[in-house]
C-alpha atoms as a PDB file:
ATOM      1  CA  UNK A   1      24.882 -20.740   1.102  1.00  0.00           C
ATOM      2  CA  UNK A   2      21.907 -22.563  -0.766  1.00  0.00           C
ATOM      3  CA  UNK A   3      20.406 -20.247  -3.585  1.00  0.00           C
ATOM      4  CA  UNK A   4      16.966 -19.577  -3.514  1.00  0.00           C
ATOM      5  CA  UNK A   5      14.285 -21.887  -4.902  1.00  0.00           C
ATOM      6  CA  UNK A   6      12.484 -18.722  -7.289  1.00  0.00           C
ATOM      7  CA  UNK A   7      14.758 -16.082  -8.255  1.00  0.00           C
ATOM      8  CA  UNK A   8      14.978 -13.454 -11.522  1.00  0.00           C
ATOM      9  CA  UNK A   9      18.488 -12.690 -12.839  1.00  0.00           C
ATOM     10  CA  UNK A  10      18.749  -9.792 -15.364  1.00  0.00           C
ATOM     11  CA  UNK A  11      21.016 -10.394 -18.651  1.00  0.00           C
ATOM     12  CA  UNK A  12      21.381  -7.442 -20.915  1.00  0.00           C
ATOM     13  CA  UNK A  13      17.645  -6.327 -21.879  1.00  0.00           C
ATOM     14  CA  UNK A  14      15.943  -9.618 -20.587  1.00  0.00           C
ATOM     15  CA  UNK A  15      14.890 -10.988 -17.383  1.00  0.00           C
ATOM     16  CA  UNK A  16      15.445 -14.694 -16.395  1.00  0.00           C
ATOM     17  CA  UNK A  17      12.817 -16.093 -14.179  1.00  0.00           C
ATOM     18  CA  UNK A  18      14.386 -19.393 -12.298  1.00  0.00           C
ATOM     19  CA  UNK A  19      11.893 -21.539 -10.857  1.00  0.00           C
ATOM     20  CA  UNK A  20      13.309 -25.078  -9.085  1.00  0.00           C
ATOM     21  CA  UNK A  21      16.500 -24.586 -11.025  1.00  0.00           C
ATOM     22  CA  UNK A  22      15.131 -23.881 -14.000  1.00  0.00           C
ATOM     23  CA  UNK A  23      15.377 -20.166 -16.019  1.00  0.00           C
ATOM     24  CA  UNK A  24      12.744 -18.617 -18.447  1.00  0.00           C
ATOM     25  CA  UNK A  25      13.621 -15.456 -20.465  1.00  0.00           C
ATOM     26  CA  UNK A  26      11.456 -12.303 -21.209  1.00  0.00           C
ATOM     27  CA  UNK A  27      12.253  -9.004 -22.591  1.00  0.00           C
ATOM     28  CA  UNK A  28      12.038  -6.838 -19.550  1.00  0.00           C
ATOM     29  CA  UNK A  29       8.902  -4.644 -21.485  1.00  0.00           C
ATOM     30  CA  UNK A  30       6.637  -7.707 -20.721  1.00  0.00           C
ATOM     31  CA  UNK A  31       7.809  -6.641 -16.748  1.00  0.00           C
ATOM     32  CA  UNK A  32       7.243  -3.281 -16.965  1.00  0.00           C
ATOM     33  CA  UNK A  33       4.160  -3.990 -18.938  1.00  0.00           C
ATOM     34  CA  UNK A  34       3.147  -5.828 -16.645  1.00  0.00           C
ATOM     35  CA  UNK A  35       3.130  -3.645 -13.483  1.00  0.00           C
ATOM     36  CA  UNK A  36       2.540  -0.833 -15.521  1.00  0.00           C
ATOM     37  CA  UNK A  37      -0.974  -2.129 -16.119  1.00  0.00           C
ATOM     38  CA  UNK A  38      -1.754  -4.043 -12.769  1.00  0.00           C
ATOM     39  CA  UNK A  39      -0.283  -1.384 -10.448  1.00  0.00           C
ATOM     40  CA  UNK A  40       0.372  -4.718  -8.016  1.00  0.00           C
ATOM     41  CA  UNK A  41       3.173  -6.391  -7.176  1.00  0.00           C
ATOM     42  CA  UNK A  42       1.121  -9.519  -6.417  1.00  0.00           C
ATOM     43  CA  UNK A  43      -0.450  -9.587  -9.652  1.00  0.00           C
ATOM     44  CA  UNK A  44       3.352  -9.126 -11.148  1.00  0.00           C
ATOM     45  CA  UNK A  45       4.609 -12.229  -8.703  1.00  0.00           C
ATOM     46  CA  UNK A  46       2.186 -14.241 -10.447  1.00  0.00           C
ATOM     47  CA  UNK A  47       4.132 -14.580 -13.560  1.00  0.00           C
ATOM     48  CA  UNK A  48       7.775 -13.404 -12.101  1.00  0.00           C
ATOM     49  CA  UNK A  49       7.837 -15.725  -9.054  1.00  0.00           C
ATOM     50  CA  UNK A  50      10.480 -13.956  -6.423  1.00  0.00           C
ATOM     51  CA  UNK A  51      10.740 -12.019  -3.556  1.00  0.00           C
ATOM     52  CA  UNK A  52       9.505  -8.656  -2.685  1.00  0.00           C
ATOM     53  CA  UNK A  53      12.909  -6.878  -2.786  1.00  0.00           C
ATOM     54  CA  UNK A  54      14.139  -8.937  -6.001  1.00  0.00           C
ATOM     55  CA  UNK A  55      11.372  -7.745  -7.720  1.00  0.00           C
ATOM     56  CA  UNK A  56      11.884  -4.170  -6.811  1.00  0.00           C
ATOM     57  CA  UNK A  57      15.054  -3.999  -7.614  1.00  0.00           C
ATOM     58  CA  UNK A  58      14.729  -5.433 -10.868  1.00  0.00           C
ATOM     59  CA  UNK A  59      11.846  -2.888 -11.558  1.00  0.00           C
ATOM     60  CA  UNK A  60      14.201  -0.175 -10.697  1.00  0.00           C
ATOM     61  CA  UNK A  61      16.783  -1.538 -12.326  1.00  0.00           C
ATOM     62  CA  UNK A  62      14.785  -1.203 -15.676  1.00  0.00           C
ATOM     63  CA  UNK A  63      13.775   2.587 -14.765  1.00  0.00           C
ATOM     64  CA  UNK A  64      10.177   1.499 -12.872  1.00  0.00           C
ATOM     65  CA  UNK A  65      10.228   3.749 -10.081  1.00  0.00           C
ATOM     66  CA  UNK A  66       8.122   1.640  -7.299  1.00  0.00           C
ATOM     67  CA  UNK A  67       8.001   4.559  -4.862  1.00  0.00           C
ATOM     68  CA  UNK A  68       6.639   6.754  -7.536  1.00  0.00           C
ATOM     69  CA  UNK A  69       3.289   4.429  -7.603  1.00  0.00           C
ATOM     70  CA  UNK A  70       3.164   3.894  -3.772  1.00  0.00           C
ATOM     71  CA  UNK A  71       3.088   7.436  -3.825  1.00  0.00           C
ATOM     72  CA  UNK A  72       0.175   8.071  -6.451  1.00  0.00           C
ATOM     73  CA  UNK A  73      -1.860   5.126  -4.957  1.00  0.00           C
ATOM     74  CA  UNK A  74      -1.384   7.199  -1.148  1.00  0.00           C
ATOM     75  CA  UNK A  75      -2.507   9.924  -3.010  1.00  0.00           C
ATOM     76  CA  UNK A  76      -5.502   8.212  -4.154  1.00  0.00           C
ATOM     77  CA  UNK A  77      -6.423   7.940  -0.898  1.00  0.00           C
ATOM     78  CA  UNK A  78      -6.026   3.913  -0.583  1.00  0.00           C
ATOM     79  CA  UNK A  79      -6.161   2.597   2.563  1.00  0.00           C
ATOM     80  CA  UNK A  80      -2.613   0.698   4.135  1.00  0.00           C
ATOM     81  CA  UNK A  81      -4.786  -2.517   4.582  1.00  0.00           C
ATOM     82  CA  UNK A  82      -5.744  -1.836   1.123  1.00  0.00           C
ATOM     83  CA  UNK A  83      -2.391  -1.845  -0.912  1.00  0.00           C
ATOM     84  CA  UNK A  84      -1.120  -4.312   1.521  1.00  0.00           C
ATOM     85  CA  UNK A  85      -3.665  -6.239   0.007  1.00  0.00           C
ATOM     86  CA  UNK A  86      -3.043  -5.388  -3.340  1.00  0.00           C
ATOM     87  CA  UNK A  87       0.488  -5.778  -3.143  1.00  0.00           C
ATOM     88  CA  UNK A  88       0.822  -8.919  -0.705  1.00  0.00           C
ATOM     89  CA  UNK A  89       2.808  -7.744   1.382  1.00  0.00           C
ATOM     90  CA  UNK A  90       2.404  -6.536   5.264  1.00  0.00           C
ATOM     91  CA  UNK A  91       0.622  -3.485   6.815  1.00  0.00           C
ATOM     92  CA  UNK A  92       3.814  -2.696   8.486  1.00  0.00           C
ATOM     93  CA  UNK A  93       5.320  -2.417   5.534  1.00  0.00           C
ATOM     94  CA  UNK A  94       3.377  -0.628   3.616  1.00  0.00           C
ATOM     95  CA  UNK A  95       2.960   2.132   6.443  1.00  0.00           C
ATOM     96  CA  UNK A  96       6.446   2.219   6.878  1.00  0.00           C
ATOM     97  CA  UNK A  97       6.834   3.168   3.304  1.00  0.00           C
ATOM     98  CA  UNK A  98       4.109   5.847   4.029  1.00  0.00           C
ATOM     99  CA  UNK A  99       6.066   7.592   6.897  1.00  0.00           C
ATOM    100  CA  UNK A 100       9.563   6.996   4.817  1.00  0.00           C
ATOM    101  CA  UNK A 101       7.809   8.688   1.635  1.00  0.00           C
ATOM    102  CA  UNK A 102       6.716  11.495   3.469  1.00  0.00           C
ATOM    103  CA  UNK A 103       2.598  10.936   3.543  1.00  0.00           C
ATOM    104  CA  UNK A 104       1.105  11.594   7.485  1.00  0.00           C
ATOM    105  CA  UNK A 105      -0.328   8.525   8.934  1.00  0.00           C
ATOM    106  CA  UNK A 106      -3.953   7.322   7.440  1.00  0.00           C
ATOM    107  CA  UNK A 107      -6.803   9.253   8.836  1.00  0.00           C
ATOM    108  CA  UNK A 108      -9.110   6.584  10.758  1.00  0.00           C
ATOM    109  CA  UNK A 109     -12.833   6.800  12.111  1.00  0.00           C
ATOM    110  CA  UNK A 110     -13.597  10.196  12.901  1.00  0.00           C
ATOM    111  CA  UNK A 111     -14.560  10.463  16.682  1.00  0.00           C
ATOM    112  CA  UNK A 112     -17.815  10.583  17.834  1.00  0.00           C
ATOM    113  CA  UNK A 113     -17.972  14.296  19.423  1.00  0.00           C
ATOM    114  CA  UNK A 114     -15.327  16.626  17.348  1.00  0.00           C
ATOM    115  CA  UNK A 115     -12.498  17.430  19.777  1.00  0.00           C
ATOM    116  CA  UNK A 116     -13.083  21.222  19.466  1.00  0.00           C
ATOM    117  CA  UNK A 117     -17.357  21.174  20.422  1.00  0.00           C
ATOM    118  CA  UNK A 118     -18.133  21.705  23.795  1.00  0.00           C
ATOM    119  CA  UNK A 119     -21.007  19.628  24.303  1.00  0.00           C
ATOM    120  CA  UNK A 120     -22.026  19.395  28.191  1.00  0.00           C
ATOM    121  CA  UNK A 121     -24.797  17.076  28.859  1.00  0.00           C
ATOM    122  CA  UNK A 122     -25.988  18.113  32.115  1.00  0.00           C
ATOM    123  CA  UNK A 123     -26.272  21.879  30.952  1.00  0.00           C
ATOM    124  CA  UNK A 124     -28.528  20.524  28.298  1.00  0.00           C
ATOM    125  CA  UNK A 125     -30.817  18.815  30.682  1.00  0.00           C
ATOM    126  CA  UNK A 126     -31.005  21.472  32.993  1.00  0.00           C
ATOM    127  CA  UNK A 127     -31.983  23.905  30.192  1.00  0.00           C
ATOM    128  CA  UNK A 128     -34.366  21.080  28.850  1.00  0.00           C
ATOM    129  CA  UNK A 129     -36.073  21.182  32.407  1.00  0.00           C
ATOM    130  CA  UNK A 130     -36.517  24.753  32.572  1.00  0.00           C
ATOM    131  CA  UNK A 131     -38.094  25.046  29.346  1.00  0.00           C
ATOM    132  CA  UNK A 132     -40.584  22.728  29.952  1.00  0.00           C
ATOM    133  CA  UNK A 133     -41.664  23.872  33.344  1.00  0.00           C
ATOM    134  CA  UNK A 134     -42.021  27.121  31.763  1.00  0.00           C
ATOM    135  CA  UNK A 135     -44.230  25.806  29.466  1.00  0.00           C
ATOM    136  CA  UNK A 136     -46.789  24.284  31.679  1.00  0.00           C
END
């Protein structure tokens, strides 16, 4: 099984960032610092080059609770296509983290008529007629 080409490795308090076989170290602060400040995983990829899931887990791994944000930035009110976006990563995924964290599918357009009005078209016209030949 060939490794992969960017991966992080953690080693005590550091992280190791291997990129074509080749490993930088970094106090795992400048991670958390990191995401901490951006609130985006793609900003965070920039610098630690690896996949989704490797990064999570080594944010969790260092107490960063990833779920915790999705949940504030739902909160918010940001749009799926939004912190998809943000975090590079799919719209499937990210709603599928909405429904597993508990948050009711994203409200779209509003319809054009509200469900509950009863708005009958014809029974305006007629009454539109009537008034008017009343009027003349």
């Amino acid at each position: 099984m060939a490794n992969a080409r960017n991966y992080l490795a953690i080693a005590g308090e550091n992280v190791f960032i291997f990129e074509n076989g080749h490993g930088t170290g970094v106090h795992h602060s400048e991670l958390l610092g990191l995401m901490a400040e951006s609130r985006s995983l793609a900003e965070v990829k920039k610098k630690f080059r690896a996949s989704r899931s490797s990064l999570i887990k080594t944010l969790e791994h260092f107490g960063f609770d990833f779920d915790m944000l999705l949940r504030e930035q739902f909160r918010e009110g940001h749009r799926d296509t939004t912190l998809a976006r943000l975090h590079r990563v799919g719209t499937k995924w990210i709603a599928e983290k909405r429904r597993s964290l508990g948050f009711s599918r994203e409200q779209g357009r509003p319809p054009a008529i509200p469900p509950t009005a009863s708005w009958e078209p014809q029974s305006y016209l007629v009454s539109t007629v009537r008034h008017t030949r009343s009027c003349t």
